[in-house]
N, C-alpha and C. Protein backbone atom coordinates (compact mmCIF):
# COMPACT_ATOMS: atom_id res chain seq x y z
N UNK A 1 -1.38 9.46 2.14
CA UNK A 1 -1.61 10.85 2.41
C UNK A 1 -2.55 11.00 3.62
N UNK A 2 -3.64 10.31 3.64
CA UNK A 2 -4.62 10.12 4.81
C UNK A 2 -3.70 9.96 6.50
N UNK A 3 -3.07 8.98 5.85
CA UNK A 3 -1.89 8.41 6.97
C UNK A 3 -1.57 9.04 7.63
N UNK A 4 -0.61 10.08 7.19
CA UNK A 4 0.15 11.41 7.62
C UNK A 4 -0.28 12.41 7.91
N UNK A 5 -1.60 12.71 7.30
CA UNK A 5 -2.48 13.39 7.86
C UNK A 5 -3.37 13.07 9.44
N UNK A 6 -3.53 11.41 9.60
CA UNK A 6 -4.06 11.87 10.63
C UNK A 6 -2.86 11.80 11.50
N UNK A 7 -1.73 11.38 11.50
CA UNK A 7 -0.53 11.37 12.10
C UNK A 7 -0.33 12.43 12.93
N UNK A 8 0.11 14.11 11.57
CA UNK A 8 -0.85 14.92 12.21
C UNK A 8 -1.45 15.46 12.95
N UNK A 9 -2.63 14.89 12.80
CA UNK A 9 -4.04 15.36 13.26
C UNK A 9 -4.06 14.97 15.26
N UNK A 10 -3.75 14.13 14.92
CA UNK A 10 -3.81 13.15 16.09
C UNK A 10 -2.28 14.08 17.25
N UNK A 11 -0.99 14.11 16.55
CA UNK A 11 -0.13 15.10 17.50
C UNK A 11 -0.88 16.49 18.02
N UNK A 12 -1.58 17.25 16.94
CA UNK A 12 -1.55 18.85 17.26
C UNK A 12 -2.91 18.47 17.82
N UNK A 13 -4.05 17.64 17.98
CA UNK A 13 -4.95 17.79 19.02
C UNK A 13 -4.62 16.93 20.26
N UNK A 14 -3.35 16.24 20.31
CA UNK A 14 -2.98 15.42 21.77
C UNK A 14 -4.26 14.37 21.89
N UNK A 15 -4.31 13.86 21.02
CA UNK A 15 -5.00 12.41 20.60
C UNK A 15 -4.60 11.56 20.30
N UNK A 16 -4.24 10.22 21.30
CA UNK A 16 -3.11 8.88 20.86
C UNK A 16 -3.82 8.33 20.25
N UNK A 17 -5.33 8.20 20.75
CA UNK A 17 -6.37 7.14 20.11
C UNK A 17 -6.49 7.16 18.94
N UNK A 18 -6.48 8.31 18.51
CA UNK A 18 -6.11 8.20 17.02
C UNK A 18 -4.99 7.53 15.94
N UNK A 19 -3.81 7.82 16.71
CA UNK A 19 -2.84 6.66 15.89
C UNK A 19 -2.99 5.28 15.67
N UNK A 20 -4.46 4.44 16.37
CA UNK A 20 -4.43 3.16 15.90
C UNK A 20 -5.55 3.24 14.12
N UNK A 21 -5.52 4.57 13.45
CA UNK A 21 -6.44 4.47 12.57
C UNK A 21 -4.88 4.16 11.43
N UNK A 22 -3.81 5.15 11.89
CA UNK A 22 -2.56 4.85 10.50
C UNK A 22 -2.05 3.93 10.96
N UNK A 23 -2.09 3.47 11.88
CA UNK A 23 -1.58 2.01 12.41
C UNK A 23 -1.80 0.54 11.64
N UNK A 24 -2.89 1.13 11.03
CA UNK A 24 -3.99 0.42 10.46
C UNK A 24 -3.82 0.10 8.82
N UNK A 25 -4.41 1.74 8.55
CA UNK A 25 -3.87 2.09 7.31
C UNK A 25 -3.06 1.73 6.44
N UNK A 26 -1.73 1.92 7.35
CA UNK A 26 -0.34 1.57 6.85
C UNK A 26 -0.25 0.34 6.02
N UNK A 27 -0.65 -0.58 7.00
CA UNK A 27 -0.19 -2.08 6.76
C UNK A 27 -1.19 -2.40 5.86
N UNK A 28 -2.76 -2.00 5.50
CA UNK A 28 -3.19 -2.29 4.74
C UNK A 28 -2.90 -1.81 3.04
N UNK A 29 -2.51 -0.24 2.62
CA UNK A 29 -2.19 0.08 2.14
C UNK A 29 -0.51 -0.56 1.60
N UNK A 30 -0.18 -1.20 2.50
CA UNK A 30 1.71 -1.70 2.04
C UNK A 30 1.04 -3.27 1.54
N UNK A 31 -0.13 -3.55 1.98
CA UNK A 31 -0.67 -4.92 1.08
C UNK A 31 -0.96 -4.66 0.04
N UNK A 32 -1.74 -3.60 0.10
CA UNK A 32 -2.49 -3.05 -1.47
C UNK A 32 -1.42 -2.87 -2.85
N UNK A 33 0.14 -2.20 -1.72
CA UNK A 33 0.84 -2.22 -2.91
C UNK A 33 1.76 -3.76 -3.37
N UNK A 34 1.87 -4.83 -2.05
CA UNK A 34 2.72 -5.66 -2.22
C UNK A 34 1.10 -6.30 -3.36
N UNK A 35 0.04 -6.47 -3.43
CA UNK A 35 -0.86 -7.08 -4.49
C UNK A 35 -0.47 -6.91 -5.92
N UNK A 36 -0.49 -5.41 -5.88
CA UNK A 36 -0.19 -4.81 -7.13
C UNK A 36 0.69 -5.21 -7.38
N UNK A 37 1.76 -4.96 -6.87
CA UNK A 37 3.36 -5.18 -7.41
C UNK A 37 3.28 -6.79 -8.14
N UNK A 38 2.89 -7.80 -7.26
CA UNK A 38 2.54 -9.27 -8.06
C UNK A 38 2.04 -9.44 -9.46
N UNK A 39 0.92 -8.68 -9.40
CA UNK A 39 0.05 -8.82 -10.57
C UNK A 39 0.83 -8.02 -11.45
N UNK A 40 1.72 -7.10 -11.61
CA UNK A 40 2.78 -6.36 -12.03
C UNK A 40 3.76 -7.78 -12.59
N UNK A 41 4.64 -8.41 -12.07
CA UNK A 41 5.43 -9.25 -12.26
C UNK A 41 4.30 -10.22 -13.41
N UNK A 42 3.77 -10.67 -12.69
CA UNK A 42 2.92 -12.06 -13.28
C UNK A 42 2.23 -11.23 -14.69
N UNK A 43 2.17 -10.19 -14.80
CA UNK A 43 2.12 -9.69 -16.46
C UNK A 43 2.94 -9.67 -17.22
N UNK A 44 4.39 -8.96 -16.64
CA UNK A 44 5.56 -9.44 -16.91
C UNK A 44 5.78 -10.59 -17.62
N UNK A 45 5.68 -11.47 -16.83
CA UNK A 45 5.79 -13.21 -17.00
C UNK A 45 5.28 -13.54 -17.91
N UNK A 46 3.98 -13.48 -18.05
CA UNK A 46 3.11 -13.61 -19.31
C UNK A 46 3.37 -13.05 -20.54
N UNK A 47 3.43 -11.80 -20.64
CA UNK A 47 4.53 -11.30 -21.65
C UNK A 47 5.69 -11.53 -22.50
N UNK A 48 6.42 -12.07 -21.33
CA UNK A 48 7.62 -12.62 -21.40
C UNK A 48 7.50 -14.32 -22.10
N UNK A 49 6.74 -14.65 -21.94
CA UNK A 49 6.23 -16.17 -22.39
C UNK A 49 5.85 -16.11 -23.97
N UNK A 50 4.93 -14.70 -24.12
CA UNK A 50 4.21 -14.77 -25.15
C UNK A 50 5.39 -14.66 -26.18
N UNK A 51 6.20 -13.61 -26.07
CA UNK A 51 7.10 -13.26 -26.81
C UNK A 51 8.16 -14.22 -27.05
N UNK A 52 8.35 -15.18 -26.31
CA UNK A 52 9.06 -16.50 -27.26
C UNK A 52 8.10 -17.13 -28.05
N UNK A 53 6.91 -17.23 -27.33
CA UNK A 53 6.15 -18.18 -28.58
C UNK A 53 6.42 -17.84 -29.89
N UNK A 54 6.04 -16.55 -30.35
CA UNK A 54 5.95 -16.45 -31.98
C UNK A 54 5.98 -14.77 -32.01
């Protein structure tokens, strides 16, 4: 949401310098979710393990 906002922010005041902040953002935030998503699976997994045991 920040992203797009300064996206934005940065067109309607004719400020490029600003696009290296979602430039930024982006890719950190698409880590944040590729993290999650792992630890997502690997619960999964665990789960999935437990429930053959017994």
């Amino acid at each position: 949401m920040y992203t797009t906002g300064t996206i934005r922010l940065a067109d309607a005041l004719g400020t490029p310098f600003l696009m290296v902040i979602p430039a930024v953002t982006i890719w950190l935030a698409f880590g944040a979710w590729v993290v999650t998503s792992m630890g997502m699976w690997r619960h999964f997994a665990f789960l999935a393990r437990e429930s053959r045991r017994g």
